[in-house]
N, C-alpha and C. Protein backbone atom coordinates (compact mmCIF):
# COMPACT_ATOMS: atom_id res chain seq x y z
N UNK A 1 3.31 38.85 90.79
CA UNK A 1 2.62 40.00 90.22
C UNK A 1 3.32 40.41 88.92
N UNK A 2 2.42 40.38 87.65
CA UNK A 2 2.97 41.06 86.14
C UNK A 2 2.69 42.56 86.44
N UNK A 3 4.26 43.09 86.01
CA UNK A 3 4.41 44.23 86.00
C UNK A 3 4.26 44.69 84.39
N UNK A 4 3.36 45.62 83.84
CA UNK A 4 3.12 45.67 82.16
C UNK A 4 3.95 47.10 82.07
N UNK A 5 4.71 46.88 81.51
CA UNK A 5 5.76 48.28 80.68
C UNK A 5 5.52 48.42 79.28
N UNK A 6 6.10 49.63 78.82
CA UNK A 6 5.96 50.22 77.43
C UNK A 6 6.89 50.09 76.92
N UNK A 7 7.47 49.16 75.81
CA UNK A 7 8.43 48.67 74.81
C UNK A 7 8.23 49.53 73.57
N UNK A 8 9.21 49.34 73.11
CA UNK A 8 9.34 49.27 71.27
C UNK A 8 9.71 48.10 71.02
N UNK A 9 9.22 47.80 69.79
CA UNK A 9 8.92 46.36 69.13
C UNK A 9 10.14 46.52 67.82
N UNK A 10 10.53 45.94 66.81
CA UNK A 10 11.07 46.63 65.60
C UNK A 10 11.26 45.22 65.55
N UNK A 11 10.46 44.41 63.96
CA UNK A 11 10.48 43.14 63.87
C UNK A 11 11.71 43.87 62.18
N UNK A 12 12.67 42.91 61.60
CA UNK A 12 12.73 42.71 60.41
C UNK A 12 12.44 41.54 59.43
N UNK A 13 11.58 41.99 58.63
CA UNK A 13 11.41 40.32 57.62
C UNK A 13 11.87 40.25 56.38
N UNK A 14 12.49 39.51 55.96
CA UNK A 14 12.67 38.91 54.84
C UNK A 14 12.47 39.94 53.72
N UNK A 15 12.67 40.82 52.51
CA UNK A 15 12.28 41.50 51.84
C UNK A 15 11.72 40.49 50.63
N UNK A 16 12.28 39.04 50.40
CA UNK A 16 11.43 38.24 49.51
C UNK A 16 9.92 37.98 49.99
N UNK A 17 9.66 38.26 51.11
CA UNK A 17 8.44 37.91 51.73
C UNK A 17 7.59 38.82 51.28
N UNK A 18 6.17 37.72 50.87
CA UNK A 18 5.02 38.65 50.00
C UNK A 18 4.37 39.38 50.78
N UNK A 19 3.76 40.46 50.71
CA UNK A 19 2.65 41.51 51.16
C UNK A 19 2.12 40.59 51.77
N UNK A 20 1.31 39.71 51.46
CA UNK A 20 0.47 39.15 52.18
C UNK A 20 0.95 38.55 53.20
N UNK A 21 1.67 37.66 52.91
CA UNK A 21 3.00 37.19 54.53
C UNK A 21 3.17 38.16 55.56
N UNK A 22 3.58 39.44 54.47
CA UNK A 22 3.87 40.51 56.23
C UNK A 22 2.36 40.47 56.87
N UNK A 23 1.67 40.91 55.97
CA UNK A 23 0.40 41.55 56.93
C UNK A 23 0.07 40.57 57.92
N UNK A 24 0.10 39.16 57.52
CA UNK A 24 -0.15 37.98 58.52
C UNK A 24 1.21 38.15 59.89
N UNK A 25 1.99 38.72 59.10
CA UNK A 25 3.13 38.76 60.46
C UNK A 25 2.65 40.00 61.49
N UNK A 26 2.35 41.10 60.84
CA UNK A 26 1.56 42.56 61.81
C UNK A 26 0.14 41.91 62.12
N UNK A 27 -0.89 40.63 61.87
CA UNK A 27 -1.72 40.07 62.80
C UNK A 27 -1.23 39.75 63.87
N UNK A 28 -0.18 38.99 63.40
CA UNK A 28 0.00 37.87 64.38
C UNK A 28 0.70 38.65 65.55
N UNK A 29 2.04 39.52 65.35
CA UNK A 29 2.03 40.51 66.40
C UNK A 29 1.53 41.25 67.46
N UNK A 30 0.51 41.78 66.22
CA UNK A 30 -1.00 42.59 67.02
C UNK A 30 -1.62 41.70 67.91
N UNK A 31 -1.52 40.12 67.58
CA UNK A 31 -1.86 39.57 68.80
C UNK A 31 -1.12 38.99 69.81
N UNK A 32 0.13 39.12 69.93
CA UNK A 32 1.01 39.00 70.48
C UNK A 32 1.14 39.72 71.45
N UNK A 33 1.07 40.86 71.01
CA UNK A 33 1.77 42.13 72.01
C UNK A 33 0.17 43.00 72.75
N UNK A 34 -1.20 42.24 72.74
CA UNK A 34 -2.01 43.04 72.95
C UNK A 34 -2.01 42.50 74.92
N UNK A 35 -2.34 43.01 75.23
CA UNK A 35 -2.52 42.78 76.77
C UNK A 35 -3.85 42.97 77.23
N UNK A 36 -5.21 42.56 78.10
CA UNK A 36 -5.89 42.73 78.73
C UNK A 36 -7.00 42.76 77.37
N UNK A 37 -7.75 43.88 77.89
CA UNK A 37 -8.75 44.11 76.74
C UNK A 37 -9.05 45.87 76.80
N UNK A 38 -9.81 46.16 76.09
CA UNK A 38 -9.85 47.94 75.45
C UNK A 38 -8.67 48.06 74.57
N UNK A 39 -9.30 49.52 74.15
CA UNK A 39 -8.66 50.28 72.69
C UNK A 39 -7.08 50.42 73.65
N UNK A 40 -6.61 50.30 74.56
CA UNK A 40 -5.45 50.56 75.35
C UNK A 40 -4.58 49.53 75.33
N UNK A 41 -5.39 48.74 75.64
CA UNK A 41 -4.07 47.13 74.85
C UNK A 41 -3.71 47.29 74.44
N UNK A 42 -4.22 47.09 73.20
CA UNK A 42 -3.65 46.99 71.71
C UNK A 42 -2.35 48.23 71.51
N UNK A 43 -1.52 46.98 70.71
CA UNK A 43 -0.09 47.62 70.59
C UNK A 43 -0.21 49.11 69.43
N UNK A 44 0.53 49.96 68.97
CA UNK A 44 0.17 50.85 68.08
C UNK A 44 1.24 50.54 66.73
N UNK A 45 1.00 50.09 65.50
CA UNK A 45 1.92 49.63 64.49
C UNK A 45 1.94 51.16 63.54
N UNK A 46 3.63 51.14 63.20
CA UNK A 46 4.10 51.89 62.12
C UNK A 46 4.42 51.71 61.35
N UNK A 47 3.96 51.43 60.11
CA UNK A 47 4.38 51.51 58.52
C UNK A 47 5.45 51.20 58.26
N UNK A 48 6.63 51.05 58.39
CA UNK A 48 7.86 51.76 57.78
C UNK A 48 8.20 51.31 56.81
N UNK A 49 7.53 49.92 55.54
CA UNK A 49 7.64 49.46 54.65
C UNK A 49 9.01 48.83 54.48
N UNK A 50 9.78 48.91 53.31
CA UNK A 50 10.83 48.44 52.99
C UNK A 50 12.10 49.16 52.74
N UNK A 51 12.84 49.33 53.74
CA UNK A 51 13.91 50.09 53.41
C UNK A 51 14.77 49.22 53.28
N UNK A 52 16.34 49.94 52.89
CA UNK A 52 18.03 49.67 52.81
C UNK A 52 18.34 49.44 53.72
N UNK A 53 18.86 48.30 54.14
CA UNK A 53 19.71 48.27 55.77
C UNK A 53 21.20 48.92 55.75
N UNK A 54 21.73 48.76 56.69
CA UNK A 54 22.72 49.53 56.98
C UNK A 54 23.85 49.03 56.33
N UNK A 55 23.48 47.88 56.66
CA UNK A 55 24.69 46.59 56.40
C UNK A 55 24.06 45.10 55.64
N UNK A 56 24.13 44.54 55.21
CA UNK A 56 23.65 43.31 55.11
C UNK A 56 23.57 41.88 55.82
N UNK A 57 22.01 41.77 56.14
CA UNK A 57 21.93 40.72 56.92
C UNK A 57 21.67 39.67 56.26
N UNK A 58 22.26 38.22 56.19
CA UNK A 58 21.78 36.91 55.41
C UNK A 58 21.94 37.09 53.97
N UNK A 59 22.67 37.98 53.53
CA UNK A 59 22.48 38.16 52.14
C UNK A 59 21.52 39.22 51.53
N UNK A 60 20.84 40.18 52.55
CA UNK A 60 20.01 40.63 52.15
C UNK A 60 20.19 42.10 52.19
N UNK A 61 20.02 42.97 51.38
CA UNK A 61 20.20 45.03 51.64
C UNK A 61 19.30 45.43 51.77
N UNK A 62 18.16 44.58 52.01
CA UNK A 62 16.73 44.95 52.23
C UNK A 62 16.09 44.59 53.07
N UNK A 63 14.92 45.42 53.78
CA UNK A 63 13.96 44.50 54.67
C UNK A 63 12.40 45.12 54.72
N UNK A 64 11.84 44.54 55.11
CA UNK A 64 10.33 45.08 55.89
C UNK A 64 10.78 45.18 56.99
N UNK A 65 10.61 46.60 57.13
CA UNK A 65 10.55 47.16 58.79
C UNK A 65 8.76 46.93 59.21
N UNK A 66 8.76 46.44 60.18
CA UNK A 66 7.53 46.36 61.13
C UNK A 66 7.67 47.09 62.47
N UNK A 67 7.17 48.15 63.26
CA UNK A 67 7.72 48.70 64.53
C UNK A 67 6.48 48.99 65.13
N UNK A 68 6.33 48.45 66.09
CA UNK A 68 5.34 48.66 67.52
C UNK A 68 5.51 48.99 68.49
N UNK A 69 4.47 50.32 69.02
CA UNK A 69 4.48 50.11 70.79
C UNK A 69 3.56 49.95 71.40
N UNK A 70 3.81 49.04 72.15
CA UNK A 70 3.03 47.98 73.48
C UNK A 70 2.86 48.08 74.55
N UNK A 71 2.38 47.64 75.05
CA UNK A 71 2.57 47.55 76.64
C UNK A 71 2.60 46.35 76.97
N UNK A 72 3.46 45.49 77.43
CA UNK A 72 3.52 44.05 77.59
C UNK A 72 4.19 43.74 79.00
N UNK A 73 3.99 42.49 79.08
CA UNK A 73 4.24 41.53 80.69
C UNK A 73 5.85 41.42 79.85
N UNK A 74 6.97 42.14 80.66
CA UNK A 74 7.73 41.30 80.18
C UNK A 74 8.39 40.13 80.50
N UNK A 75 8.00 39.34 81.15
CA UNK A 75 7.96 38.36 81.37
C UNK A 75 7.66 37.19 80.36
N UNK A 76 6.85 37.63 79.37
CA UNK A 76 6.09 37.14 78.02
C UNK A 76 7.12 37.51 77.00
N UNK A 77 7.98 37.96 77.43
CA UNK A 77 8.88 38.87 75.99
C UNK A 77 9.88 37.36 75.57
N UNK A 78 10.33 36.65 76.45
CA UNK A 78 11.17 36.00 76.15
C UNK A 78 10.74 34.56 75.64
N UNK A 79 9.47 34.61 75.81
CA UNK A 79 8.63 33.47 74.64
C UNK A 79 8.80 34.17 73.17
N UNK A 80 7.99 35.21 73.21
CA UNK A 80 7.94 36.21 72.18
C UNK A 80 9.11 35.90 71.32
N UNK A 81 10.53 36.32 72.04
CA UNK A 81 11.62 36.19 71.83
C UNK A 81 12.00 34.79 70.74
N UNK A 82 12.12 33.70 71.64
CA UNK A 82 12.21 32.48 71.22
C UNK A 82 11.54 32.13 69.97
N UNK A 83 10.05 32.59 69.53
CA UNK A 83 9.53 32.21 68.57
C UNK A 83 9.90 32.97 67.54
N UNK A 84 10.73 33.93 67.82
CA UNK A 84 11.35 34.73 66.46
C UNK A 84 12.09 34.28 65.89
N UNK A 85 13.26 33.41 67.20
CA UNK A 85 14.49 32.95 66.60
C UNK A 85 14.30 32.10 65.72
N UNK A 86 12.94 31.23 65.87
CA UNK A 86 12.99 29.85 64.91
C UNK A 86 12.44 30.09 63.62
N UNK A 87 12.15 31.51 63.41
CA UNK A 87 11.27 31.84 62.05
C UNK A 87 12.35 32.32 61.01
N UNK A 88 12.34 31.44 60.10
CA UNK A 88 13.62 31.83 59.49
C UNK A 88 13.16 32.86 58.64
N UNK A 89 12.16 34.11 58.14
CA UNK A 89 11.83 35.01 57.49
C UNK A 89 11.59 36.05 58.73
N UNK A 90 12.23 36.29 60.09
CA UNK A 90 12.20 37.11 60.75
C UNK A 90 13.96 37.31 60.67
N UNK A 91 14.55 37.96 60.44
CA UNK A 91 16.58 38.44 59.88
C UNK A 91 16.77 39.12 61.22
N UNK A 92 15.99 40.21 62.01
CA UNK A 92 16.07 40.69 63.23
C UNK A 92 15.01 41.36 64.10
N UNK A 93 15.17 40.95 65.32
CA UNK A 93 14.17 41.87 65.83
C UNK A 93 14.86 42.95 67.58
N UNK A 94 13.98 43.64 67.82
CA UNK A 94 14.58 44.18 69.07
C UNK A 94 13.60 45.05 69.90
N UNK A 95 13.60 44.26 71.05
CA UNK A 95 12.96 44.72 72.42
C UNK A 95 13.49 45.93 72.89
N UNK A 96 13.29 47.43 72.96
CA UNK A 96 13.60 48.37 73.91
C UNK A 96 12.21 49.01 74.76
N UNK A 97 12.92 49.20 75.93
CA UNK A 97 11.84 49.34 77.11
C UNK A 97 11.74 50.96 76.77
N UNK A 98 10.29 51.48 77.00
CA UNK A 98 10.57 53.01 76.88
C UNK A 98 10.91 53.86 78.68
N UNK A 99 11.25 54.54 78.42
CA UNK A 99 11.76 55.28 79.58
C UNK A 99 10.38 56.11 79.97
N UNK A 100 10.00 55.73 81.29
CA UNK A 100 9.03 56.99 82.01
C UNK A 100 9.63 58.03 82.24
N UNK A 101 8.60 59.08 81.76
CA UNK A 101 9.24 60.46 82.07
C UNK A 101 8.03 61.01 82.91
């Protein structure tokens, strides 16, 4: 039995990466992280454009922030997972589960 929980998503890409690249990366997400079918699937994406990182990752002081919340099998997270590692214009990403209140 898939148990579906509510994550935060927070992809980072590449800041050389064109507009058009991200938006194909927030498709491809959006279909990633959608579950079942209805307006309730679907994950909810936030803007956060391009900020300063904290520190520098790969050479870089910059990134596209991408951040979603989902509801996903996590069980599916660690595919998810895997296909990040091999994308070399994804610098970081991070799974947190949200807390029921």
């Amino acid at each position: 039995m898939t148990q579906i929980r509510e994550y935060e998503v927070t992809v980072l890409i590449d800041p050389t990466t064109e507009p058009e690249a991200v938006a194909k990366y927030v498709e491809d997400f959006t279909t990633q992280f959608t579950h079942g079918e209805g307006e309730e699937a679907k994950p909810v994406y936030h803007a956060w454009g391009k900020r300063q990182l904290a520190y520098e990752i790969k050479r870089h002081k910059d990134a596209h922030y991408l951040h979603f919340e989902a509801k996903l099998d996590g069980t599916k997270i660690r595919g998810i997972e895997r296909e990040m590692q091999y994308d070399e214009s994804i610098l970081r990403y991070l799974f947190v589960k949200k807390e029921i209140r």
